[in-house]
Protein backbone atom coordinates (compact mmCIF):
# COMPACT_ATOMS: atom_id res chain seq x y z
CA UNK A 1 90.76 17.48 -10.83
CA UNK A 2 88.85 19.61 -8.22
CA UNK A 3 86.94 17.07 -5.76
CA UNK A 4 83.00 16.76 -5.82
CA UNK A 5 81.53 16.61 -2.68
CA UNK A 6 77.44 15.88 -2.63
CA UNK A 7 75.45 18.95 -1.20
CA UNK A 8 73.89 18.48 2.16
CA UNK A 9 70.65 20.29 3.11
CA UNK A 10 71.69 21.41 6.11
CA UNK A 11 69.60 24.26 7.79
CA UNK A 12 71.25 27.13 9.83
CA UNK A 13 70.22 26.32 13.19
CA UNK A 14 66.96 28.44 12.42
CA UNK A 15 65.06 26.19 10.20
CA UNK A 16 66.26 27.79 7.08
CA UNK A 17 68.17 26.25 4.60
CA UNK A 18 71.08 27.92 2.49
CA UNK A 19 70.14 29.92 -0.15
CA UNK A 20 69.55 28.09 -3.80
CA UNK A 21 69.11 24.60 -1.43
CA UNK A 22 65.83 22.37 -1.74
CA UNK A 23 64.30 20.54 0.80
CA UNK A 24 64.86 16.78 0.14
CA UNK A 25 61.53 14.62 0.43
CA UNK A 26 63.19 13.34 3.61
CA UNK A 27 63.66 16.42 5.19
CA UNK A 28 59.81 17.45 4.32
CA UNK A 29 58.16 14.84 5.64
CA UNK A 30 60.10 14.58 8.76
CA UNK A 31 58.95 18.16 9.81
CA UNK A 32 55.47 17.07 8.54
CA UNK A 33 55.45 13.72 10.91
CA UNK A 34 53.96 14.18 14.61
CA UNK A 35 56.35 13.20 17.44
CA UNK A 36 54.89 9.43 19.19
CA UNK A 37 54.72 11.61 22.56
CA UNK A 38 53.13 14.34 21.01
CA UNK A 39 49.42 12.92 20.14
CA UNK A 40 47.89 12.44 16.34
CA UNK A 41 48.30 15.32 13.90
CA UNK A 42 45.39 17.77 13.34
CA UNK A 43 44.89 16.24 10.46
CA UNK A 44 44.02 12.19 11.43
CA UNK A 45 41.70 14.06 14.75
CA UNK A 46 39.93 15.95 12.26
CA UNK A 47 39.16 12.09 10.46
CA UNK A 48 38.60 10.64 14.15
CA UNK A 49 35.76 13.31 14.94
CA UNK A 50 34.32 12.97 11.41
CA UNK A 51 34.21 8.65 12.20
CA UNK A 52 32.42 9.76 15.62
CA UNK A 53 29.87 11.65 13.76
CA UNK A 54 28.93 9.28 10.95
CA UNK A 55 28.47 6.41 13.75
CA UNK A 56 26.33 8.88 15.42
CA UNK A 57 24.36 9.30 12.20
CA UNK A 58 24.47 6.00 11.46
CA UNK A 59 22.63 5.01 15.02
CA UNK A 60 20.32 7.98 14.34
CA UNK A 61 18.89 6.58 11.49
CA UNK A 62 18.73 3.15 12.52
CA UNK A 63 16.63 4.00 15.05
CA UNK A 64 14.31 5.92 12.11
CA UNK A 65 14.26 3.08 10.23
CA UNK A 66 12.94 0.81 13.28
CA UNK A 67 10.42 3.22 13.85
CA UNK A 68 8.97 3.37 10.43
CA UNK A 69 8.95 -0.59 10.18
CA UNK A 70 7.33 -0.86 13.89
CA UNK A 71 4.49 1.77 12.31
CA UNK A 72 4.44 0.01 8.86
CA UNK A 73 4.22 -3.12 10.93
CA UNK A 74 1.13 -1.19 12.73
CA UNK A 75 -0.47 -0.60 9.52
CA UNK A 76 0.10 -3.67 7.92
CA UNK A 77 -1.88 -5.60 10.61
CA UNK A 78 -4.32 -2.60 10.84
CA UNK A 79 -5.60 -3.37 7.34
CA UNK A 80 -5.32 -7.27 7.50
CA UNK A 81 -8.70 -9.13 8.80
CA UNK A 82 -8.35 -9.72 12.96
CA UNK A 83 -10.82 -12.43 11.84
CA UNK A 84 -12.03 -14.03 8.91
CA UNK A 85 -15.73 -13.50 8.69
CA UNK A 86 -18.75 -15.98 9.17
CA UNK A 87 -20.06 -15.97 4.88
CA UNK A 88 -22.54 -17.84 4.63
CA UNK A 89 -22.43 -21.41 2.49
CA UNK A 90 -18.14 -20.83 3.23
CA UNK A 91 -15.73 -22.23 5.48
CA UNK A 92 -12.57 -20.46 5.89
CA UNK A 93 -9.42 -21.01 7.18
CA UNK A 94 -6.37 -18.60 6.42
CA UNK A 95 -2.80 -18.69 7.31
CA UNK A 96 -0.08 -15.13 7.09
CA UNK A 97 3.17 -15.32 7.99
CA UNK A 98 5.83 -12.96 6.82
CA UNK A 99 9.48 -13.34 6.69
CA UNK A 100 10.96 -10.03 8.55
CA UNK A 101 8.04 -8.96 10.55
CA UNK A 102 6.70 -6.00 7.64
CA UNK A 103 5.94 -7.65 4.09
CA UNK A 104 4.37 -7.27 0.73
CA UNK A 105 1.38 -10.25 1.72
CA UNK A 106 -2.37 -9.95 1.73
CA UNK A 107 -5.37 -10.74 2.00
CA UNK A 108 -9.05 -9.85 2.86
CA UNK A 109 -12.49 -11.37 2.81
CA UNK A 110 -15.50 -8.83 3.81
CA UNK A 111 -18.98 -7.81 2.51
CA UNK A 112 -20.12 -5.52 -0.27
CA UNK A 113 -23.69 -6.27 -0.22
CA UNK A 114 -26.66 -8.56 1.21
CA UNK A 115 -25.24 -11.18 -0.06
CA UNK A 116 -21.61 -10.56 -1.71
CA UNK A 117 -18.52 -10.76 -0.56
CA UNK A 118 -14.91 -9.88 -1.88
CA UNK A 119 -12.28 -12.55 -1.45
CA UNK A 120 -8.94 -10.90 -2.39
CA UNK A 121 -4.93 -11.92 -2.46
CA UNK A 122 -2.38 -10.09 -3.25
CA UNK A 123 1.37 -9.67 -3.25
CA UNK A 124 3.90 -7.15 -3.87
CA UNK A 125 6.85 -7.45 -5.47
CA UNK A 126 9.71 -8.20 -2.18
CA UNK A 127 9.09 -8.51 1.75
CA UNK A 128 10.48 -4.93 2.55
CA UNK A 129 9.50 -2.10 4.01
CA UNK A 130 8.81 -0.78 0.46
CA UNK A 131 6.83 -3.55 -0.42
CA UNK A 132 4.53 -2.55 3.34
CA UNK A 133 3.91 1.08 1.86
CA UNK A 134 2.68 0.12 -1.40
CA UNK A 135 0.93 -2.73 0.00
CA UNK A 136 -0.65 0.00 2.32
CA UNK A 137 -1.62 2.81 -0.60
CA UNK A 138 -2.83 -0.42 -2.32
CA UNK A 139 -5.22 -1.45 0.23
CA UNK A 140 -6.23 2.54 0.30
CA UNK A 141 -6.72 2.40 -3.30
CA UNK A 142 -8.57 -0.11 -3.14
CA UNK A 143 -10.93 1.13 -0.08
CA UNK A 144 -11.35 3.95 -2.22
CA UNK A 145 -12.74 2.43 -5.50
CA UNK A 146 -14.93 0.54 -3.33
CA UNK A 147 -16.43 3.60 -1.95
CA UNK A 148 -16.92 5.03 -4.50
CA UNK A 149 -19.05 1.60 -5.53
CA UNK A 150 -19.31 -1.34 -3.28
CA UNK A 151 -19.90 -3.85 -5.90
CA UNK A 152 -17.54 -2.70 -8.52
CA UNK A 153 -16.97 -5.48 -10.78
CA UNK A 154 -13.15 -7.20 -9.47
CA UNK A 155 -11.66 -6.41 -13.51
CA UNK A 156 -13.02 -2.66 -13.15
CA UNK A 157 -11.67 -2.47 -10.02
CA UNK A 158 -8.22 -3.81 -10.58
CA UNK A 159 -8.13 -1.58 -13.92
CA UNK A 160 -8.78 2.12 -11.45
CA UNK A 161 -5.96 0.66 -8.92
CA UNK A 162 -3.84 0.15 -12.12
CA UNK A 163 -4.37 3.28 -13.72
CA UNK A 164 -3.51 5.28 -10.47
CA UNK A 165 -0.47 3.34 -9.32
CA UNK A 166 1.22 3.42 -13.23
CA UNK A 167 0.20 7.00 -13.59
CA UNK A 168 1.40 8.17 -10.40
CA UNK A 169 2.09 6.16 -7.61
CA UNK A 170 4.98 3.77 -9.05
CA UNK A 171 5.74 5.65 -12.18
CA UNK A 172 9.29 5.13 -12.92
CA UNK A 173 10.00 2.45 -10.04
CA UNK A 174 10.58 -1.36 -10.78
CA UNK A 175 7.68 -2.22 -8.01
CA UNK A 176 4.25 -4.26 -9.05
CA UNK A 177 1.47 -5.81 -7.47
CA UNK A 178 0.20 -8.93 -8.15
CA UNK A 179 -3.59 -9.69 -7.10
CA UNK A 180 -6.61 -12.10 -7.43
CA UNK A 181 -9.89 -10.76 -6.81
CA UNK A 182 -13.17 -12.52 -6.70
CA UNK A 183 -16.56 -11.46 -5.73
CA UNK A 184 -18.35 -14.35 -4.32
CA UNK A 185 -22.42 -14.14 -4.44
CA UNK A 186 -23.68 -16.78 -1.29
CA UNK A 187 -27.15 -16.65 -3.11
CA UNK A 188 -26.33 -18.39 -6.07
CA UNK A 189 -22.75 -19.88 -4.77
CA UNK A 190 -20.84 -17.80 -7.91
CA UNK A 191 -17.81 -16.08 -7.91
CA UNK A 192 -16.71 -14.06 -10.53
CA UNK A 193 -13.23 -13.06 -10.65
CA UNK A 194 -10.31 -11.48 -12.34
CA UNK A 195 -6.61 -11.60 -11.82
CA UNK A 196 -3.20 -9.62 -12.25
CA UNK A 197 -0.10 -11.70 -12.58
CA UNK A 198 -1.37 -13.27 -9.66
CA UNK A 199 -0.53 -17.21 -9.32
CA UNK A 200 -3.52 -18.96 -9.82
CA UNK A 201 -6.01 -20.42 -7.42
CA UNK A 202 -7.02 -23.62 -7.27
CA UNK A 203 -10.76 -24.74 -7.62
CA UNK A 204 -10.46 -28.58 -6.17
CA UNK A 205 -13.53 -30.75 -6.83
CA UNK A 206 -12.79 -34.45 -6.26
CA UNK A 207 -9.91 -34.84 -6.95
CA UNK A 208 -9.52 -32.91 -10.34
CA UNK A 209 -7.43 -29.41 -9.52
CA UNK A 210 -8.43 -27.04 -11.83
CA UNK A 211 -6.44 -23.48 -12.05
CA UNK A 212 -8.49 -20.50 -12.43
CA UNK A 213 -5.52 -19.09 -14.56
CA UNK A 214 -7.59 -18.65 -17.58
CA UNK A 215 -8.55 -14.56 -17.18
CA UNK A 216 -5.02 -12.54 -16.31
CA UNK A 217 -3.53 -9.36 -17.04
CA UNK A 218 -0.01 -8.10 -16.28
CA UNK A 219 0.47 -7.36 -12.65
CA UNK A 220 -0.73 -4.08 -11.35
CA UNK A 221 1.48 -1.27 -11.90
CA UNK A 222 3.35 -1.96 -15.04
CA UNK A 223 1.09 -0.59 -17.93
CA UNK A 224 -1.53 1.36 -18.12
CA UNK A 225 -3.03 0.07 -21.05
CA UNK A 226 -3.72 -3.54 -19.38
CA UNK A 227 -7.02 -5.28 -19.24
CA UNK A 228 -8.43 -7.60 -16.72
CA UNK A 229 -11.09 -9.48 -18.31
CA UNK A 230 -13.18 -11.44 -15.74
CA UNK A 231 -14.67 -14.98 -15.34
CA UNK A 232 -17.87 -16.25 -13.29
CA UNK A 233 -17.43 -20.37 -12.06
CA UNK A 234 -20.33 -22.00 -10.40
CA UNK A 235 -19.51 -23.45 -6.52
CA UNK A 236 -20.64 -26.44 -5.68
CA UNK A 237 -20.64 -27.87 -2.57
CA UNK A 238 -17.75 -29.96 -1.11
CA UNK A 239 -15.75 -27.76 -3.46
CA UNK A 240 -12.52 -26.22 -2.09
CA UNK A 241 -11.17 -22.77 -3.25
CA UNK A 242 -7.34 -22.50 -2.39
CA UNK A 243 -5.76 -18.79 -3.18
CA UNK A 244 -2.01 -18.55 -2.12
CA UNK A 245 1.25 -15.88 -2.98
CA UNK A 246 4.18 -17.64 -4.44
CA UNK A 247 5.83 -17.79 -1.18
CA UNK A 248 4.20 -21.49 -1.22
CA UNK A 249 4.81 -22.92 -4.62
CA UNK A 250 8.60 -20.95 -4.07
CA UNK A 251 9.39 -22.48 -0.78
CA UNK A 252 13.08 -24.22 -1.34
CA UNK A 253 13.96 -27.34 0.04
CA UNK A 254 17.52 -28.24 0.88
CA UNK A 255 18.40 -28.98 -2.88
CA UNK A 256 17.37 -25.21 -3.29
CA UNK A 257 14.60 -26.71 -5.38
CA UNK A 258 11.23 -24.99 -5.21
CA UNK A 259 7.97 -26.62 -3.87
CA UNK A 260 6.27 -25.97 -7.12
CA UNK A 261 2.86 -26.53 -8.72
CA UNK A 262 2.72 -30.08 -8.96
CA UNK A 263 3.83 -30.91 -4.95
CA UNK A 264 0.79 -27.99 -4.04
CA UNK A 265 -1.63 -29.97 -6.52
CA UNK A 266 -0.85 -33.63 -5.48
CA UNK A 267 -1.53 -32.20 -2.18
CA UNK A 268 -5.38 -30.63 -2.85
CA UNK A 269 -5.85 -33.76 -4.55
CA UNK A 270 -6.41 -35.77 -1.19
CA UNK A 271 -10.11 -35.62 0.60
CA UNK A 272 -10.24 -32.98 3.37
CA UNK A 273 -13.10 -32.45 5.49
CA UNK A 274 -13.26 -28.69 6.53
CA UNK A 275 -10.96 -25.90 5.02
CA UNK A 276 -8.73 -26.27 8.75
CA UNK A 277 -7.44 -29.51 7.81
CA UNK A 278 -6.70 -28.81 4.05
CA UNK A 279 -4.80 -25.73 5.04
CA UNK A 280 -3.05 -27.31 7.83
CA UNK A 281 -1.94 -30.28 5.43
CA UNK A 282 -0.82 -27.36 2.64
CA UNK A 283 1.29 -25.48 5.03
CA UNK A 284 2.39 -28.51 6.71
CA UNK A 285 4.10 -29.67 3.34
CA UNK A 286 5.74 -27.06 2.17
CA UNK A 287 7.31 -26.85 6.20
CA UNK A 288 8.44 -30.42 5.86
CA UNK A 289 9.74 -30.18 2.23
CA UNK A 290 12.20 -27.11 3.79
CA UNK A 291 13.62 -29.23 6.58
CA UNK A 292 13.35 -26.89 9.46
CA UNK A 293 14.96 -24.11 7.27
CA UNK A 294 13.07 -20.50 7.45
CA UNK A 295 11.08 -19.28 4.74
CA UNK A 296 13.04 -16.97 2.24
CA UNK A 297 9.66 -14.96 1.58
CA UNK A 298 6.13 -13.90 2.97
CA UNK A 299 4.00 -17.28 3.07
CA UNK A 300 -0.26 -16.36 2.45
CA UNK A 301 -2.97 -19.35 2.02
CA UNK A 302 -6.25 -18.56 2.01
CA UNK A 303 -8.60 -21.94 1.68
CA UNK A 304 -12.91 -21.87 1.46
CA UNK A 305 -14.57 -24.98 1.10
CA UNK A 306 -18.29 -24.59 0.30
CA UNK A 307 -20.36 -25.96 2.53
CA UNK A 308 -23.44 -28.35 1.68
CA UNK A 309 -26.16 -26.22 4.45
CA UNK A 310 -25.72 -22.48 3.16
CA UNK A 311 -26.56 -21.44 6.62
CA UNK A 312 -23.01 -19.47 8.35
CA UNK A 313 -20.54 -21.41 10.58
CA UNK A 314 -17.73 -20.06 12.74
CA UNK A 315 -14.86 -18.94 11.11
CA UNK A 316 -12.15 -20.90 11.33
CA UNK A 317 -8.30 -19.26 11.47
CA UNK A 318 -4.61 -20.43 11.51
């Protein structure tokens, strides 16, 4: 028997190897590897470079991003009231905050006649910057139907926001607006109002809490077919008027359990003497019922309490 002896791949001293002899995996990726001393391969500084330039990107476009929420943040506090206005037979007390500076919150009381006023709430869907633009074209909608007639009735006017924002403006997003809009009349101490998806407001009169709940249509944004019919209740005075967003009755407590409608009614239930105090003991409840622990969304109140001498007062503002 002739002896087998197992074929080395040696090369010739050239870097070639004998003819008919394959280079073992071994021997590839030996020639392949970059020598300690000798730096990284072309290959891994091509992936260090590339790193270098996303970070750069990445630092370029945060800094785009904080300049469209500092002008969204502009904007946002551009269209919200510096002051709430003296109407006459109200007192009015409002409080804002939002959770990250830029939200979906808001609200506005001004004139659209003599004697009328609008008294408006509204939220959109999340506390981002998306939720600031729409909030914005919203408000510009809004302007704009008002223009166009100062005492448009508030279901006509919710239904020409609606129709532009499903048609164009937020076709094919998930986004919606929620609103409650009321036309108050100091003469006879009416307001007529209509909703969309918007939580309810609270007409207190002694202590009975009734929820003006019983006119909505879906939120604004989602169909185009929706109605908003509208409802006219007569003021009296003493009454109290309490519009809010559901960052109120959604405030968690340390259980994670929500603040809910019944802790915000047993609350207007008690006798407050100007809208200051019952705003101050509204927001001061849901505070204590979260122990110290931030808000998770954009917190709006709005309280009017009708006053028994229709004659104007200072505003009043939290």
């Amino acid at each position: 028997m002739s002896e087998r002896r197992p074929i080395e791949n040696e090369d010739d001293g050239q870097g070639r190897l004998p003819d008919g002899a394959a280079a073992s995996p071994a021997s590839a990726s030996s020639r392949d590897a970059a020598c300690p001393l000798c730096g990284p391969t072309p290959g891994l500084a091509e992936l260090a470079e590339r790193v270098r330039e996303l970070h750069e990107e990445l630092r370029t476009a945060r800094k785009q991003i904080a300049s469209y929420r500092n002008t969204l943040v502009a904007i946002q506090r551009s269209i919200l009231p510096q002051q709430l206005p003296c109407v006459p037979g109200l007192d009015l007390a409002v409080h804002f905050a939002d959770t990250e500076g830029v939200g979906g919150d808001f609200y506005d009381v001004h004139p659209v006649g003599p004697d009328r006023w609008v008294i408006l709430i509204a939220d959109v869907a999340g506390h981002d910057l998306a939720a600031a633009a729409i909030l914005a074209l919203v408000h510009a909608l809004g302007s704009a139907v008002q223009g166009h007639d100062a005492e448009t009735a508030p279901g006509k006017a919710l239904a020409l926001v609606n129709q532009q924002l499903v048609t164009r403006y937020l076709a094919n997003t998930s986004q919606f607006v929620t609103v409650f809009a009321g036309l108050y009349c100091a003469r006879s101490r009416t307001l007529t109002y209509a909703a969309a998806g918007h939580p309810p407001p609270r007409l207190v009169r002694g202590s009975e809490v009734r929820r003006l709940g019983d006119v909505s249509g879906l939120p604004l944004g989602i169909s185009k077919v929706t109605e908003y019919p509208e409802q006219v209740v007569q003021l009296l005075p003493g009454d109290r008027l309490v519009l809010f967003t559901d960052g109120i009755t959604e405030s968690r407590g340390t259980a994670r359990d929500l603040f809910g409608d019944q802790r915000l009614d047993a609350v207007l239930r008690a006798p407050a003497d100007s809208a200051a105090a019952l705003l101050e003991r509204v927001i001061g409840s849901v505070q204590a019922f979260r122990v110290g622990q931030p808000a998770d969304d954009d917190e709006t109140c709005l309280v009017a309490v009708v006053k028994a001498d229709p004659a104007a007062s200072p505003d009043s503002r939290k």
